[in-house]
PDB file of N, CA and C in Angstrom:
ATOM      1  N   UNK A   1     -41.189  94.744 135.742  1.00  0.00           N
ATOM      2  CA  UNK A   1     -40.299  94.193 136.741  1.00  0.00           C
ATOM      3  C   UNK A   1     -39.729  95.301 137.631  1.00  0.00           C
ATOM      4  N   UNK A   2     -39.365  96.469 137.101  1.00  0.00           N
ATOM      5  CA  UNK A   2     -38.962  97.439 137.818  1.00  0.00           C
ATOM      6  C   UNK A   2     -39.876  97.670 139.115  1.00  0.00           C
ATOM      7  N   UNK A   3     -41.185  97.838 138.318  1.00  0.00           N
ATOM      8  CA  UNK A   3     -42.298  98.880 139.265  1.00  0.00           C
ATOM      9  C   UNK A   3     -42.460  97.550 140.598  1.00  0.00           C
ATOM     10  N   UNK A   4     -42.449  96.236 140.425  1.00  0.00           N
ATOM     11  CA  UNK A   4     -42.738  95.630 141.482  1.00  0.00           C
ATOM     12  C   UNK A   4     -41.039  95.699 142.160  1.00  0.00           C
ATOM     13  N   UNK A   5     -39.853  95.541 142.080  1.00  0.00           N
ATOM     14  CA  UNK A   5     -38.748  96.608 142.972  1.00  0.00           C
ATOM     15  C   UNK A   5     -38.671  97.002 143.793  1.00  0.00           C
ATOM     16  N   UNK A   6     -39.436  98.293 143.157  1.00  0.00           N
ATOM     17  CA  UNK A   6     -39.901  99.490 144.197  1.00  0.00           C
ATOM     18  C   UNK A   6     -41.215  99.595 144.784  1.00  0.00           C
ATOM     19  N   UNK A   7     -41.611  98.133 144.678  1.00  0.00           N
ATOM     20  CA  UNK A   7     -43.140  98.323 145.699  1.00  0.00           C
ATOM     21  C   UNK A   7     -43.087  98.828 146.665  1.00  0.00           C
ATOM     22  N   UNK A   8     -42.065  98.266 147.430  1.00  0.00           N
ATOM     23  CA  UNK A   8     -41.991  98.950 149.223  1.00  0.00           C
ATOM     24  C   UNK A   8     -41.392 100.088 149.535  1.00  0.00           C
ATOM     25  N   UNK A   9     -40.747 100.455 148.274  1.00  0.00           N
ATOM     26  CA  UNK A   9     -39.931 102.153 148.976  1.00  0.00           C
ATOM     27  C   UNK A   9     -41.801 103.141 148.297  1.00  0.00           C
ATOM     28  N   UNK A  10     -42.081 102.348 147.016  1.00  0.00           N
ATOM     29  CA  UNK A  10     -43.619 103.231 147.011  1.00  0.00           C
ATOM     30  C   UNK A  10     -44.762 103.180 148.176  1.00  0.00           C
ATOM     31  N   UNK A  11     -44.471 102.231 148.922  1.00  0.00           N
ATOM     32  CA  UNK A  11     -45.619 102.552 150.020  1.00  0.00           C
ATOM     33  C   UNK A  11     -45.040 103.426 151.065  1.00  0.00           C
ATOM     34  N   UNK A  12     -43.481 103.998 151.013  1.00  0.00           N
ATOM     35  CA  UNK A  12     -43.825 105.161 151.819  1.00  0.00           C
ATOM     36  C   UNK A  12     -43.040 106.449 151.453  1.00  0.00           C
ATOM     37  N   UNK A  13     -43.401 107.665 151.565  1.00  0.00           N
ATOM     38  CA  UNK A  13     -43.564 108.566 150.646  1.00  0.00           C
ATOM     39  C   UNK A  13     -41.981 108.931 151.542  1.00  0.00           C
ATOM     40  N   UNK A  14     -41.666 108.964 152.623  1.00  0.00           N
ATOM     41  CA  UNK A  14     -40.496 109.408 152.608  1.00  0.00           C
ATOM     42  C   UNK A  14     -39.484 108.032 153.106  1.00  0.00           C
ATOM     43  N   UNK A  15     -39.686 107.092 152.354  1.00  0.00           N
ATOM     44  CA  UNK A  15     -38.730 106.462 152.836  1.00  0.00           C
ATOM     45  C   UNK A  15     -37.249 106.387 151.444  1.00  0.00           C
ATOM     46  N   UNK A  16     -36.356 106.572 151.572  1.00  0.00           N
ATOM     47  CA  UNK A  16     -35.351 106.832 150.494  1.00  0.00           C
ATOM     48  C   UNK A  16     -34.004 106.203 150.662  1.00  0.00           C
ATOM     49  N   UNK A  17     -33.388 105.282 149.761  1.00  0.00           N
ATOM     50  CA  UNK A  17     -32.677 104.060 149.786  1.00  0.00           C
ATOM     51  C   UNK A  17     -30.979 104.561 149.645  1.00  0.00           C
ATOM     52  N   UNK A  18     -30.236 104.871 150.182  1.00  0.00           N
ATOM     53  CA  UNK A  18     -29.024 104.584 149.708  1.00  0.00           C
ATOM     54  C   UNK A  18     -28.689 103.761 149.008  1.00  0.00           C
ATOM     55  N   UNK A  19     -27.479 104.388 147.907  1.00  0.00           N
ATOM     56  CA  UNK A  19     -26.964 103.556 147.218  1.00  0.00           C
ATOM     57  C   UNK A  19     -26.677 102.234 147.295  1.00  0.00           C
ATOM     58  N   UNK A  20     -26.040 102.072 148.377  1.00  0.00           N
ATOM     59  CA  UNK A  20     -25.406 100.727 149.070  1.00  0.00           C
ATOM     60  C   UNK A  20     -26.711  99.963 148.662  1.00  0.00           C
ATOM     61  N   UNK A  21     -27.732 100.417 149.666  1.00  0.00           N
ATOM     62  CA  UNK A  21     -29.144  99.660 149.402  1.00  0.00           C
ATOM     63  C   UNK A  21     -29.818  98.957 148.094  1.00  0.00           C
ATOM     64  N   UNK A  22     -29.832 100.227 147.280  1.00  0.00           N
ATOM     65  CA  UNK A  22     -29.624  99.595 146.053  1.00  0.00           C
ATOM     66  C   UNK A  22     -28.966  98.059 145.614  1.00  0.00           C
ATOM     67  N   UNK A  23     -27.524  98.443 145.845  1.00  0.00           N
ATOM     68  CA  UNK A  23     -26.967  97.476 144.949  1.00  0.00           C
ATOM     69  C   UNK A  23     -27.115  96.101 145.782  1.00  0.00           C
ATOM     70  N   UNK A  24     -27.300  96.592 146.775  1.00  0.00           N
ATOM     71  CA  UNK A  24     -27.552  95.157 147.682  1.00  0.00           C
ATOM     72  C   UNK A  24     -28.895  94.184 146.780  1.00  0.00           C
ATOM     73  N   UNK A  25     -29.933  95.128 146.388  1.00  0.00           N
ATOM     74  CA  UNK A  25     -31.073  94.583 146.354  1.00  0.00           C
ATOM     75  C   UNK A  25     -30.768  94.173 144.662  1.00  0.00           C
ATOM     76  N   UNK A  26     -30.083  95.034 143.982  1.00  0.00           N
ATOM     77  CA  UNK A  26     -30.193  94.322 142.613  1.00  0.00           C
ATOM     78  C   UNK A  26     -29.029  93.274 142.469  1.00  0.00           C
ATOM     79  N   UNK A  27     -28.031  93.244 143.577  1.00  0.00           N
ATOM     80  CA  UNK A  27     -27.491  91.770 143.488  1.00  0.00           C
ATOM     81  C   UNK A  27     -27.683  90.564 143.733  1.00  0.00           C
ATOM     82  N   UNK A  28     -29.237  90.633 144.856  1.00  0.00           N
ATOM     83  CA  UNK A  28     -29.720  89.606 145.590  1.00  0.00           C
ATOM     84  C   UNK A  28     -30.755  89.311 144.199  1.00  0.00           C
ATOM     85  N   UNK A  29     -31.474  90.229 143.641  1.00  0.00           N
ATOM     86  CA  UNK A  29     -31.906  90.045 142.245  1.00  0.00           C
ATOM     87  C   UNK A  29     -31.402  89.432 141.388  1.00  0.00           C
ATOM     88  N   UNK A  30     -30.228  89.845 141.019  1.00  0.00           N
ATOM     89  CA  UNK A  30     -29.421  88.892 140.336  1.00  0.00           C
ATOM     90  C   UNK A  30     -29.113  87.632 140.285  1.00  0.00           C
ATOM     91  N   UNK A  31     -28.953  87.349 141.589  1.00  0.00           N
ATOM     92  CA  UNK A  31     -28.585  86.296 142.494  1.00  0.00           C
ATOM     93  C   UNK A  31     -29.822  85.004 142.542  1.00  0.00           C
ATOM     94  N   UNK A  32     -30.605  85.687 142.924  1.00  0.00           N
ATOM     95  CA  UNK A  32     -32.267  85.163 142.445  1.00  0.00           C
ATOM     96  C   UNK A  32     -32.306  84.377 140.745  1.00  0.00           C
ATOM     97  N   UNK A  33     -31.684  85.427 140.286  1.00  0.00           N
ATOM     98  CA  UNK A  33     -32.168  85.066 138.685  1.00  0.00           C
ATOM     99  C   UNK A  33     -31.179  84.080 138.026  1.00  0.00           C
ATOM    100  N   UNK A  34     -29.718  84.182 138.651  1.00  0.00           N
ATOM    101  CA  UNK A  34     -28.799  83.038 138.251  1.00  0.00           C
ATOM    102  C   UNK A  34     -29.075  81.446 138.657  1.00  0.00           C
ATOM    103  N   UNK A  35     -29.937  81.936 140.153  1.00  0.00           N
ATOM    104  CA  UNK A  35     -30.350  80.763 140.983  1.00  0.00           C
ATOM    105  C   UNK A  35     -31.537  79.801 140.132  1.00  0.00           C
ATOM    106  N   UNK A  36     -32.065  80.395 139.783  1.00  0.00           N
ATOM    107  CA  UNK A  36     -33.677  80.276 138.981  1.00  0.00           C
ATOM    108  C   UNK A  36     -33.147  79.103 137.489  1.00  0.00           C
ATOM    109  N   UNK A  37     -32.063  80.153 136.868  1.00  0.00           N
ATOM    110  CA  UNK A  37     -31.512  79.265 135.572  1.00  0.00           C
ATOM    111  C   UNK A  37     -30.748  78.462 136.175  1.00  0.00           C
ATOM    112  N   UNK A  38     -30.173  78.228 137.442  1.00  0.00           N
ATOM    113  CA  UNK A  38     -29.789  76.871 137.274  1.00  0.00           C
ATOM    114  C   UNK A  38     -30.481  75.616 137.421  1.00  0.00           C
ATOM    115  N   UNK A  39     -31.638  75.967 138.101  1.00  0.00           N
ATOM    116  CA  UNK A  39     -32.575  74.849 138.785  1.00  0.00           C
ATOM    117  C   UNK A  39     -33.077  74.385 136.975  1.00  0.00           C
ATOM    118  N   UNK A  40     -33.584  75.734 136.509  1.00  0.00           N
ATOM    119  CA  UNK A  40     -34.577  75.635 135.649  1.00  0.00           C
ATOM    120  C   UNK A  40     -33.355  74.719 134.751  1.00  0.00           C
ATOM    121  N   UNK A  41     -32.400  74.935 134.457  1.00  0.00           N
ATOM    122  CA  UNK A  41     -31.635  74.420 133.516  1.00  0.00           C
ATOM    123  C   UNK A  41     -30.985  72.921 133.755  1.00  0.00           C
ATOM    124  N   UNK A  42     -30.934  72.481 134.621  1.00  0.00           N
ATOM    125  CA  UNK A  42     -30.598  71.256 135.151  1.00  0.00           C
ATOM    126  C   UNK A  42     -31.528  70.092 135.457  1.00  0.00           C
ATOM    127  N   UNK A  43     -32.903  70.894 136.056  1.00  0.00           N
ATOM    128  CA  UNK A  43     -34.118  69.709 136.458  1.00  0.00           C
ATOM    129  C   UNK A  43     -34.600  69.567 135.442  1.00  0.00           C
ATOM    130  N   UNK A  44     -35.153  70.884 134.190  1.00  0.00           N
ATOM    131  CA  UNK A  44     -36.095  70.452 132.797  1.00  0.00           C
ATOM    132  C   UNK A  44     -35.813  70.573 131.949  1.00  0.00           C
ATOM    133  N   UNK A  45     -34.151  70.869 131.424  1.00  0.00           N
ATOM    134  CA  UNK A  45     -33.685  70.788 130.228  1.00  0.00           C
ATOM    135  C   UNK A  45     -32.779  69.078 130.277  1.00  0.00           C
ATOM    136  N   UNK A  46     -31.959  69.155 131.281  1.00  0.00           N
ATOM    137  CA  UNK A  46     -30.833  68.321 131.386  1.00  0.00           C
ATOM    138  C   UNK A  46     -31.620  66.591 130.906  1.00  0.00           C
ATOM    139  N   UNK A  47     -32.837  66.589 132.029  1.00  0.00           N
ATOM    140  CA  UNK A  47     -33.763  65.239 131.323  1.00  0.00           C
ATOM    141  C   UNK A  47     -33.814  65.055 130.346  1.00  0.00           C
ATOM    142  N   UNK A  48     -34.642  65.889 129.616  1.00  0.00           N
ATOM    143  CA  UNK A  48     -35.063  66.191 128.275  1.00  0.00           C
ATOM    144  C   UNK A  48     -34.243  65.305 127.012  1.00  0.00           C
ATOM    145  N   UNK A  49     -32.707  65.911 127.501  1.00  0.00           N
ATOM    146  CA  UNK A  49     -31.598  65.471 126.542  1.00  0.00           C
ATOM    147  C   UNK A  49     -30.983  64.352 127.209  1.00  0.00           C
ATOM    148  N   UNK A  50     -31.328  63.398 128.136  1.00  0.00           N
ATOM    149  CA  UNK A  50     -30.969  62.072 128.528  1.00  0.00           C
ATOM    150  C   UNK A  50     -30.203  62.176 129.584  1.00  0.00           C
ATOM    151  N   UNK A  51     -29.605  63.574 130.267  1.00  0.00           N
ATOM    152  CA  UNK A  51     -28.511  63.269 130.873  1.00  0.00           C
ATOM    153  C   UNK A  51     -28.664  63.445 132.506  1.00  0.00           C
ATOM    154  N   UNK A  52     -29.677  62.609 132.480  1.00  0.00           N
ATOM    155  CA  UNK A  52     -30.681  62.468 134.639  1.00  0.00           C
ATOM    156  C   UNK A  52     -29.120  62.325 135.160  1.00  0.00           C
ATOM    157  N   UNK A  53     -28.167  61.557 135.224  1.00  0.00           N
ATOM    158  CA  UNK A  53     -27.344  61.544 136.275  1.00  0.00           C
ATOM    159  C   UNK A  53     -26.259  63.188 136.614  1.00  0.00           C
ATOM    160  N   UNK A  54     -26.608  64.070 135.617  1.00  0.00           N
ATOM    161  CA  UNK A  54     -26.226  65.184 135.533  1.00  0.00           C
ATOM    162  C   UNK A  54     -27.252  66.119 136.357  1.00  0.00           C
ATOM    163  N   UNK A  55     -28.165  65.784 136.867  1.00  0.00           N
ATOM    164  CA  UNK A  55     -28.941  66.398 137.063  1.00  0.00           C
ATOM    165  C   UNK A  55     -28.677  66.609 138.619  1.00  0.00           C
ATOM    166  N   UNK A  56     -27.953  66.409 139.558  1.00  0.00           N
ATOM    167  CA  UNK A  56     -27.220  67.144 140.936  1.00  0.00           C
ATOM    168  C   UNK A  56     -26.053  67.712 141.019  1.00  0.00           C
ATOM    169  N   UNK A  57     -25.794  68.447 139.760  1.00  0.00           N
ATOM    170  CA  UNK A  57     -24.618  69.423 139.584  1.00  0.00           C
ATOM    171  C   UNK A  57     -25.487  70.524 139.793  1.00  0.00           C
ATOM    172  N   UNK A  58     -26.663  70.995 139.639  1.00  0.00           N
ATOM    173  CA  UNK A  58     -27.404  72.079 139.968  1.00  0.00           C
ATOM    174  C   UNK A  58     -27.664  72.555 141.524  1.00  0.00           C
ATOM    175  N   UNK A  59     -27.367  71.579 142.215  1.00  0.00           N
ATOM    176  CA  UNK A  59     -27.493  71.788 143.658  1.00  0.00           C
ATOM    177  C   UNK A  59     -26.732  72.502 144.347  1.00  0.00           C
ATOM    178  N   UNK A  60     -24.943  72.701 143.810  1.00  0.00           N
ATOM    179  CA  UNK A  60     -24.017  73.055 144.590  1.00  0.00           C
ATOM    180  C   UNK A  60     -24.284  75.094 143.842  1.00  0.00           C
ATOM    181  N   UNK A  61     -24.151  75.123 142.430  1.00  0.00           N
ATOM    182  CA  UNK A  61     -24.459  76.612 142.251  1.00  0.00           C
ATOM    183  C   UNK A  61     -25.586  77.211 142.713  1.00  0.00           C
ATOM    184  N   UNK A  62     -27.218  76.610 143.067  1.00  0.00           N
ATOM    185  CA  UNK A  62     -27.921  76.708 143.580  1.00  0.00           C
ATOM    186  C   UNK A  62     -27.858  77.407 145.208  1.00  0.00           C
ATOM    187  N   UNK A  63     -27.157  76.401 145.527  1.00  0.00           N
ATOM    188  CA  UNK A  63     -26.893  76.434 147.277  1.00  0.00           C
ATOM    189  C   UNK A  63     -25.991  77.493 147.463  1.00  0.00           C
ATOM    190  N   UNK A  64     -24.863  77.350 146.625  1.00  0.00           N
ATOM    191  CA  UNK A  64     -24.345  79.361 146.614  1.00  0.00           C
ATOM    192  C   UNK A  64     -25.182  80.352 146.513  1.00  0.00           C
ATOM    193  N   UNK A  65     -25.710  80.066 145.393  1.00  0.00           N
ATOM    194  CA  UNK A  65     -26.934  81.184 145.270  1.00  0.00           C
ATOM    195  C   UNK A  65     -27.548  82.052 146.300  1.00  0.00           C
ATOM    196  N   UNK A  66     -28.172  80.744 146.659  1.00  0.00           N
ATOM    197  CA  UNK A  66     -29.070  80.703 148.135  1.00  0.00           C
ATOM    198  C   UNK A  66     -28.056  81.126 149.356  1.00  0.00           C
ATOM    199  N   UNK A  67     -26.991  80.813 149.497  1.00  0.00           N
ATOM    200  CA  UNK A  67     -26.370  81.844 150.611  1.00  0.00           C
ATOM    201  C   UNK A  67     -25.713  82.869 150.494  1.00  0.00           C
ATOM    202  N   UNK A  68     -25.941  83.377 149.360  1.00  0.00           N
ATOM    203  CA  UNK A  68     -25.499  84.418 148.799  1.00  0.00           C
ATOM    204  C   UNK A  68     -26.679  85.984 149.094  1.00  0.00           C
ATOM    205  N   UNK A  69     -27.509  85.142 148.925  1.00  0.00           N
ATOM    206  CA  UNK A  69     -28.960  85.803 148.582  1.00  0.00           C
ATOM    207  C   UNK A  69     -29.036  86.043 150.513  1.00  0.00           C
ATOM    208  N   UNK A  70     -29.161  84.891 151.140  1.00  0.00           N
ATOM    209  CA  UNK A  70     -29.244  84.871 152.369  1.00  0.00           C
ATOM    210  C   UNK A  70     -28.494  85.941 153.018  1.00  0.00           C
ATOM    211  N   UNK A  71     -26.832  86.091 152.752  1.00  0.00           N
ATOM    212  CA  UNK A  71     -25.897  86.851 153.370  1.00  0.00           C
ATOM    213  C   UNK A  71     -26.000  88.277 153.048  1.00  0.00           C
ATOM    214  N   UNK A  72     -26.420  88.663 152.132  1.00  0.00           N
ATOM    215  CA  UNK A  72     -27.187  89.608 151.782  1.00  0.00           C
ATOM    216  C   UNK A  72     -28.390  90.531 152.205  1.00  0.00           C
ATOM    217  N   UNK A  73     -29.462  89.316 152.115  1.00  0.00           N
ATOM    218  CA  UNK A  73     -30.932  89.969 152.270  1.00  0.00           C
ATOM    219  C   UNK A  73     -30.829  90.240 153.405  1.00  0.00           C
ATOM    220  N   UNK A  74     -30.287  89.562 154.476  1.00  0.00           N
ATOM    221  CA  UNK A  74     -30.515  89.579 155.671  1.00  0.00           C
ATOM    222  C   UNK A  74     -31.205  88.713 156.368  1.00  0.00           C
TER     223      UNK A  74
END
């Protein structure tokens, strides 16, 4: 997971990230990955255990997510 990361600072030999940069990118990562467990946790677990009308509470942490990620990435 790391090495794909840094795919794009590896395709160029002098390109070099400030910090800031960094944390930007491992929060939008983050951000990604909180986004991911909620979908994943609401559309194919929540069924599973009977509770379908529970299943559009995932939309609103989602949609943060997603403009989170947005306000961010750029």
């Amino acid at each position: 997971m790391k090495v794909l990361r840094k795919a794009l600072e590896n395709c160029y030999e002098t390109l070099e990230l400030s910090s800031k940069a960094k944390t930007f990118r491992e929060l939008t990562l983050n951000f990604e990955l909180i986004h991911n467990h909620f979908k994943w946790f609401y559309l194919t677990i929540f069924p599973l255990m009977g509770h379908k009308q529970q299943i559009l509470k995932a939309t609103y942490p989602s949609q943060l997510m997603n403009k989170a990620i947005a306000v961010l990435g750029g």
